[in-house]
C-alpha atoms as a PDB file:
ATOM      1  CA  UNK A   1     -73.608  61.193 109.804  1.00  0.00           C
ATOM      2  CA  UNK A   2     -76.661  58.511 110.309  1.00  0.00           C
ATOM      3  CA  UNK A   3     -76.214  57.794 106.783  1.00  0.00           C
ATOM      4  CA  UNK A   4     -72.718  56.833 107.606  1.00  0.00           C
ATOM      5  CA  UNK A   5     -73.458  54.343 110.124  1.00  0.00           C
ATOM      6  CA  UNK A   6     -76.005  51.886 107.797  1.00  0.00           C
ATOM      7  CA  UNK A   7     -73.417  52.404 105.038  1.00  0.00           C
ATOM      8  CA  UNK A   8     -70.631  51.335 107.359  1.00  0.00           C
ATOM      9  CA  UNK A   9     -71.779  47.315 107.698  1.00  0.00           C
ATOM     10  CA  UNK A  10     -73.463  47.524 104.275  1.00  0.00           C
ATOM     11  CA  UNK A  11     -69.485  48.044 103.174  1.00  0.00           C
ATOM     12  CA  UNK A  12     -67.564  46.309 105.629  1.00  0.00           C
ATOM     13  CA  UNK A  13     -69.027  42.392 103.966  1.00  0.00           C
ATOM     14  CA  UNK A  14     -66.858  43.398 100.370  1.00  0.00           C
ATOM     15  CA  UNK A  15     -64.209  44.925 101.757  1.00  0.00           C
ATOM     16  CA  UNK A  16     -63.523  42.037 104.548  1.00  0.00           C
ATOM     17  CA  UNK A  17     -64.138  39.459 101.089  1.00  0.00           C
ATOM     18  CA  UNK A  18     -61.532  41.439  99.358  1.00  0.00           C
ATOM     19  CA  UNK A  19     -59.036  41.338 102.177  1.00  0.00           C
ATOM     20  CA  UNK A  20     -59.685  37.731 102.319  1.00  0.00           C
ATOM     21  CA  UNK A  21     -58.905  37.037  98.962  1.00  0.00           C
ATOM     22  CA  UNK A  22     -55.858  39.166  99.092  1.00  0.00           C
ATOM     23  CA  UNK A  23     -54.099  37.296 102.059  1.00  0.00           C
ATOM     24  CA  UNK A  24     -55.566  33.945 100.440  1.00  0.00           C
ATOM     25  CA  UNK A  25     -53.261  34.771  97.265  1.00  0.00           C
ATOM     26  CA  UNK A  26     -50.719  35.673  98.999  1.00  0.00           C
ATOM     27  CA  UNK A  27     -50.004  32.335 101.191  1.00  0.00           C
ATOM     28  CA  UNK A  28     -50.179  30.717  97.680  1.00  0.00           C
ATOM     29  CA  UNK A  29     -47.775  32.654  96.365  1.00  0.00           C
ATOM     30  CA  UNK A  30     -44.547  33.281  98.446  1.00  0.00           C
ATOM     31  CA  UNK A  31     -42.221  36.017  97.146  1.00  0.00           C
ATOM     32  CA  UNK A  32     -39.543  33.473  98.810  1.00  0.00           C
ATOM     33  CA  UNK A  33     -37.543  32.255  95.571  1.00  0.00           C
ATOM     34  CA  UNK A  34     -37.040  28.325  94.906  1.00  0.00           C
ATOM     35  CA  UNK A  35     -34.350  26.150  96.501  1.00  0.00           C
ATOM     36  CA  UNK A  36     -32.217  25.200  93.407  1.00  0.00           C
ATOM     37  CA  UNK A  37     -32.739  21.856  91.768  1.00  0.00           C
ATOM     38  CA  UNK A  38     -29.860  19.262  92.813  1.00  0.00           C
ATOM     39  CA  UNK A  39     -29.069  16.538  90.431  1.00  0.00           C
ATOM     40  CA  UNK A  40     -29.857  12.985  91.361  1.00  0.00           C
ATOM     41  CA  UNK A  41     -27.457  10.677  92.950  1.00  0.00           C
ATOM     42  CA  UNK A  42     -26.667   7.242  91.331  1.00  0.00           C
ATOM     43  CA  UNK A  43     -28.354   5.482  94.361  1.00  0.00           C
ATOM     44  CA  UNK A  44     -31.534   7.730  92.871  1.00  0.00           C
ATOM     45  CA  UNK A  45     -31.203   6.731  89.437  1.00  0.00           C
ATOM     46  CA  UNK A  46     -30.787   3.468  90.297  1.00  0.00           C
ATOM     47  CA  UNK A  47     -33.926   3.343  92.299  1.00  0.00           C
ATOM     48  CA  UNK A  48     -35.623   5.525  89.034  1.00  0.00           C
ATOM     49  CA  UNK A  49     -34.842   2.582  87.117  1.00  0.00           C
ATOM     50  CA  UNK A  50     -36.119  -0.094  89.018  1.00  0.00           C
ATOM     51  CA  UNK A  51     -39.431   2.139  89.848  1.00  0.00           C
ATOM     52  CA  UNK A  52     -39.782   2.358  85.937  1.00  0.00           C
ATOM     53  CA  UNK A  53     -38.839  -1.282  85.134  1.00  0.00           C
ATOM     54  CA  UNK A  54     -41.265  -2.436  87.974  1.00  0.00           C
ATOM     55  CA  UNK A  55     -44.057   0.122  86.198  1.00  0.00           C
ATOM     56  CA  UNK A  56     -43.561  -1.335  83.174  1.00  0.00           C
ATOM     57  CA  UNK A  57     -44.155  -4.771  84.225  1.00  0.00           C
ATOM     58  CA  UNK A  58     -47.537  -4.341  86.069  1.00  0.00           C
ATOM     59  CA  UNK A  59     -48.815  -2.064  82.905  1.00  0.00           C
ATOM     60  CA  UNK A  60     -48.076  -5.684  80.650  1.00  0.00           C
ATOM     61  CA  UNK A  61     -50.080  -7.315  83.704  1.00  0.00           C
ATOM     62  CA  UNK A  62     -52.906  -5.468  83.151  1.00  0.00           C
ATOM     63  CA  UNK A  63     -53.078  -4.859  79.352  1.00  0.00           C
ATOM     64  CA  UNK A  64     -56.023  -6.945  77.778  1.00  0.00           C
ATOM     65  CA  UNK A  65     -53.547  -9.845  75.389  1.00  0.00           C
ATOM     66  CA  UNK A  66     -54.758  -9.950  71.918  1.00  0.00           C
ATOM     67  CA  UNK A  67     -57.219 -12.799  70.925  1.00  0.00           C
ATOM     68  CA  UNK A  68     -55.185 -14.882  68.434  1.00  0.00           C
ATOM     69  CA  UNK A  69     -55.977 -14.267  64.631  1.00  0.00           C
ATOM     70  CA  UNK A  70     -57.595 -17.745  64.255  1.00  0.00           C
ATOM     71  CA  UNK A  71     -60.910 -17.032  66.377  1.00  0.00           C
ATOM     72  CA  UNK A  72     -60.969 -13.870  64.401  1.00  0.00           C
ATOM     73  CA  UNK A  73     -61.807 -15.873  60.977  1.00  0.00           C
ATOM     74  CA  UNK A  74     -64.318 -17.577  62.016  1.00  0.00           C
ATOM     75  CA  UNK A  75     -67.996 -16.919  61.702  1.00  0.00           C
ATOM     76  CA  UNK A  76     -70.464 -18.008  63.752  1.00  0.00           C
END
């Protein structure tokens, strides 16, 4: 019965981890199921398209313009 009693903290540290994990994977995990996708409405895909149009034009901002073929002939 001694015995029992330095066993009992010496197996309460992985059996508290354990528990912790378990309850950690569960709040990442609902069983609840998904709320069904719902199409987009045209105000949406009109805003999509001006989000995408609007991407597109900052990505040709930033993108390095080629050096005209010219100053590639040359040799210095």
């Amino acid at each position: 019965m001694d015995k029992l009693l330095y066993l009992l903290p010496l197996l309460a540290c992985p059996i508290g981890m354990g528990l912790m994990m378990w309850f950690m994977m569960r709040s990442k995990h609902p069983d609840t199921a998904q709320p069904p996708q719902t199409t987009p409405t045209a105000e949406q895909e009109q805003e999509l398209i001006r989000l995408r149009k609007e991407v597109e034009a900052l990505r040709d901002e930033t993108t390095p313009k080629a050096a005209p073929d010219s100053d590639r002939d040359r040799t210095p």
